[in-house]
N, C-alpha and C. Protein backbone atom coordinates (compact mmCIF):
# COMPACT_ATOMS: atom_id res chain seq x y z
N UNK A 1 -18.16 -4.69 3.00
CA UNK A 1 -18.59 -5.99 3.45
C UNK A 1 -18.00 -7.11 2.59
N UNK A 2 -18.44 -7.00 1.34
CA UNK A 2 -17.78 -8.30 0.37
C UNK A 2 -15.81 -8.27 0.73
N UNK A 3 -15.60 -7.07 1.02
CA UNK A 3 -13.68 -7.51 0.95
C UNK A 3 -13.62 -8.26 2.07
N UNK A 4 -14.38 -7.73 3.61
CA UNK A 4 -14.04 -8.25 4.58
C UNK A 4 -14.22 -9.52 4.59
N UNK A 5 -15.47 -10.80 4.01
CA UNK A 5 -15.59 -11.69 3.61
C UNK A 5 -14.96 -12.45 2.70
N UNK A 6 -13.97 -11.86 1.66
CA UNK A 6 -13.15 -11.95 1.19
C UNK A 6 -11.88 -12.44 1.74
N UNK A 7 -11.44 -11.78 2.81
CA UNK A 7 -10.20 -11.78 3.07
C UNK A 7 -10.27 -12.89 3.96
N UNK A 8 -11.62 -12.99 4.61
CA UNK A 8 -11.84 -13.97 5.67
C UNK A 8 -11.49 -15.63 5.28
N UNK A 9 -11.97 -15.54 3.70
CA UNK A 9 -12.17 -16.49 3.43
C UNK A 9 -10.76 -17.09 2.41
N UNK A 10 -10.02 -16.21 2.33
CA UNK A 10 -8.53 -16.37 1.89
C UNK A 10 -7.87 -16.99 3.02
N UNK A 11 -7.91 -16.27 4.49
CA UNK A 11 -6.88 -16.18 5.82
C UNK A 11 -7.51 -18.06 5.59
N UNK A 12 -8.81 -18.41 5.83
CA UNK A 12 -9.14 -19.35 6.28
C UNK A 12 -8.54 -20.77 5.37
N UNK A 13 -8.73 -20.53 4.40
CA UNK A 13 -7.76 -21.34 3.44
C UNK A 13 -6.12 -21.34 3.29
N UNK A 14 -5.48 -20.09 3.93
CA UNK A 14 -4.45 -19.86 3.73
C UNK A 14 -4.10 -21.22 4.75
N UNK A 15 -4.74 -21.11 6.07
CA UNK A 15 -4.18 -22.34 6.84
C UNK A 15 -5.06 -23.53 6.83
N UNK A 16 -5.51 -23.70 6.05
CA UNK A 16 -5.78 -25.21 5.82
C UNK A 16 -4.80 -25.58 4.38
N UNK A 17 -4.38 -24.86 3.86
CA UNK A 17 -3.49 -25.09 2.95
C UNK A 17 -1.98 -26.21 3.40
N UNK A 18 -1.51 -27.31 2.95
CA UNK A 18 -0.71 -27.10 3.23
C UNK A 18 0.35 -27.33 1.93
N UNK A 19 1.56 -26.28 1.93
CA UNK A 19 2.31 -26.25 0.53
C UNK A 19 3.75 -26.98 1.16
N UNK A 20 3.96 -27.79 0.15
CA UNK A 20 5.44 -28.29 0.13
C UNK A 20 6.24 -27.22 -0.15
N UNK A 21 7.51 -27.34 1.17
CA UNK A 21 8.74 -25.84 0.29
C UNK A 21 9.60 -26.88 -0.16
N UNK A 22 10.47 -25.78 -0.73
CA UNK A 22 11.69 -26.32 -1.58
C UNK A 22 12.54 -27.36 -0.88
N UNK A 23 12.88 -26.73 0.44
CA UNK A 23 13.98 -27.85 1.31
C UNK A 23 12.86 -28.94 2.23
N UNK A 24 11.49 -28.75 1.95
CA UNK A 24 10.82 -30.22 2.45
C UNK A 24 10.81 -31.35 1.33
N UNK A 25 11.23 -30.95 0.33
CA UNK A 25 11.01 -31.84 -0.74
C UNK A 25 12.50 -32.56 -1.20
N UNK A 26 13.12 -32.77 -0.14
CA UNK A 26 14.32 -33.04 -0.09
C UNK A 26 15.17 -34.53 -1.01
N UNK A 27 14.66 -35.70 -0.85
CA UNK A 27 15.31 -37.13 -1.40
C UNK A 27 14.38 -36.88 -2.59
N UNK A 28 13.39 -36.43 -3.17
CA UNK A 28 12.57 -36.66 -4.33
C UNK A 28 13.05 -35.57 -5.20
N UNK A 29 13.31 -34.05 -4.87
CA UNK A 29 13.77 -33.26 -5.06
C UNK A 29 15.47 -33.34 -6.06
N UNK A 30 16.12 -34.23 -4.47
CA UNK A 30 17.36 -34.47 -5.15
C UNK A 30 17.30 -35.76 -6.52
N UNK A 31 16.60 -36.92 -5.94
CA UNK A 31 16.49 -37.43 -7.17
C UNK A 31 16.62 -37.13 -8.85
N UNK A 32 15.84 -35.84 -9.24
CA UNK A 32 15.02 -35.36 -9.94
C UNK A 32 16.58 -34.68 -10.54
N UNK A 33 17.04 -33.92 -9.58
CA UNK A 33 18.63 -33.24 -9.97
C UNK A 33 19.11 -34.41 -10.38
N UNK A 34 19.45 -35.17 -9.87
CA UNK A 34 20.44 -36.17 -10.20
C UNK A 34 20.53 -36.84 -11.99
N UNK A 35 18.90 -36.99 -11.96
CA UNK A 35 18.52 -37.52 -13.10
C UNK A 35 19.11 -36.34 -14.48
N UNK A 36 18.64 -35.24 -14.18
CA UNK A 36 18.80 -34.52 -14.98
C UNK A 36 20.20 -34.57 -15.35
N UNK A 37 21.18 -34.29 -14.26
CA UNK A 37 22.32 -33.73 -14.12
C UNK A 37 23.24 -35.20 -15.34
N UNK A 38 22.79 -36.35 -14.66
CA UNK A 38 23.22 -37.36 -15.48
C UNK A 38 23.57 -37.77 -16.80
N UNK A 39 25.17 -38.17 -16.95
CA UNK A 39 25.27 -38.41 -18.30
C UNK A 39 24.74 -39.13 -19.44
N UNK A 40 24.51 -38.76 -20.04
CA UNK A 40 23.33 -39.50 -21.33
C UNK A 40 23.85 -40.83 -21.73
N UNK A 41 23.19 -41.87 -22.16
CA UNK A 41 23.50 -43.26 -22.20
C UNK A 41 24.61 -42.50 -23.68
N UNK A 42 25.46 -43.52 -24.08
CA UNK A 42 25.92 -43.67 -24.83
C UNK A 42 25.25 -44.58 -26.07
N UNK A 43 24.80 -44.32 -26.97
CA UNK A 43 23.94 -44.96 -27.84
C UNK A 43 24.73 -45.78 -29.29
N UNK A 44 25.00 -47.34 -29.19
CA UNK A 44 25.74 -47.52 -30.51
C UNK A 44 24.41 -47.67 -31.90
N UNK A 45 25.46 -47.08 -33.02
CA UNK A 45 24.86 -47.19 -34.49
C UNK A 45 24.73 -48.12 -34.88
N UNK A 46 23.97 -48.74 -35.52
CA UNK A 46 23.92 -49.93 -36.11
C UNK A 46 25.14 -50.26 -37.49
């Protein structure tokens, strides 16, 4: 009894869930690359 209630109550959350995938997260995603990928300021010494 407790698994079957269990599982019930996983399935039921599974679809009210909703998860961002990798390729929905697309212009914010790339942003984020970009930033990283980017060359570092050049910093002068005093």
């Amino acid at each position: 009894m407790k698994t079957r209630r269990f599982v019930k109550s996983i399935v039921k959350t599974s679809k009210t869930t909703d998860v961002a995938m990798p390729w929905e997260r697309g212009a914010r995603r790339a942003a984020m690359i970009e930033k990283r990928v980017a060359k570092p300021l050049e910093l002068k010494s005093a």
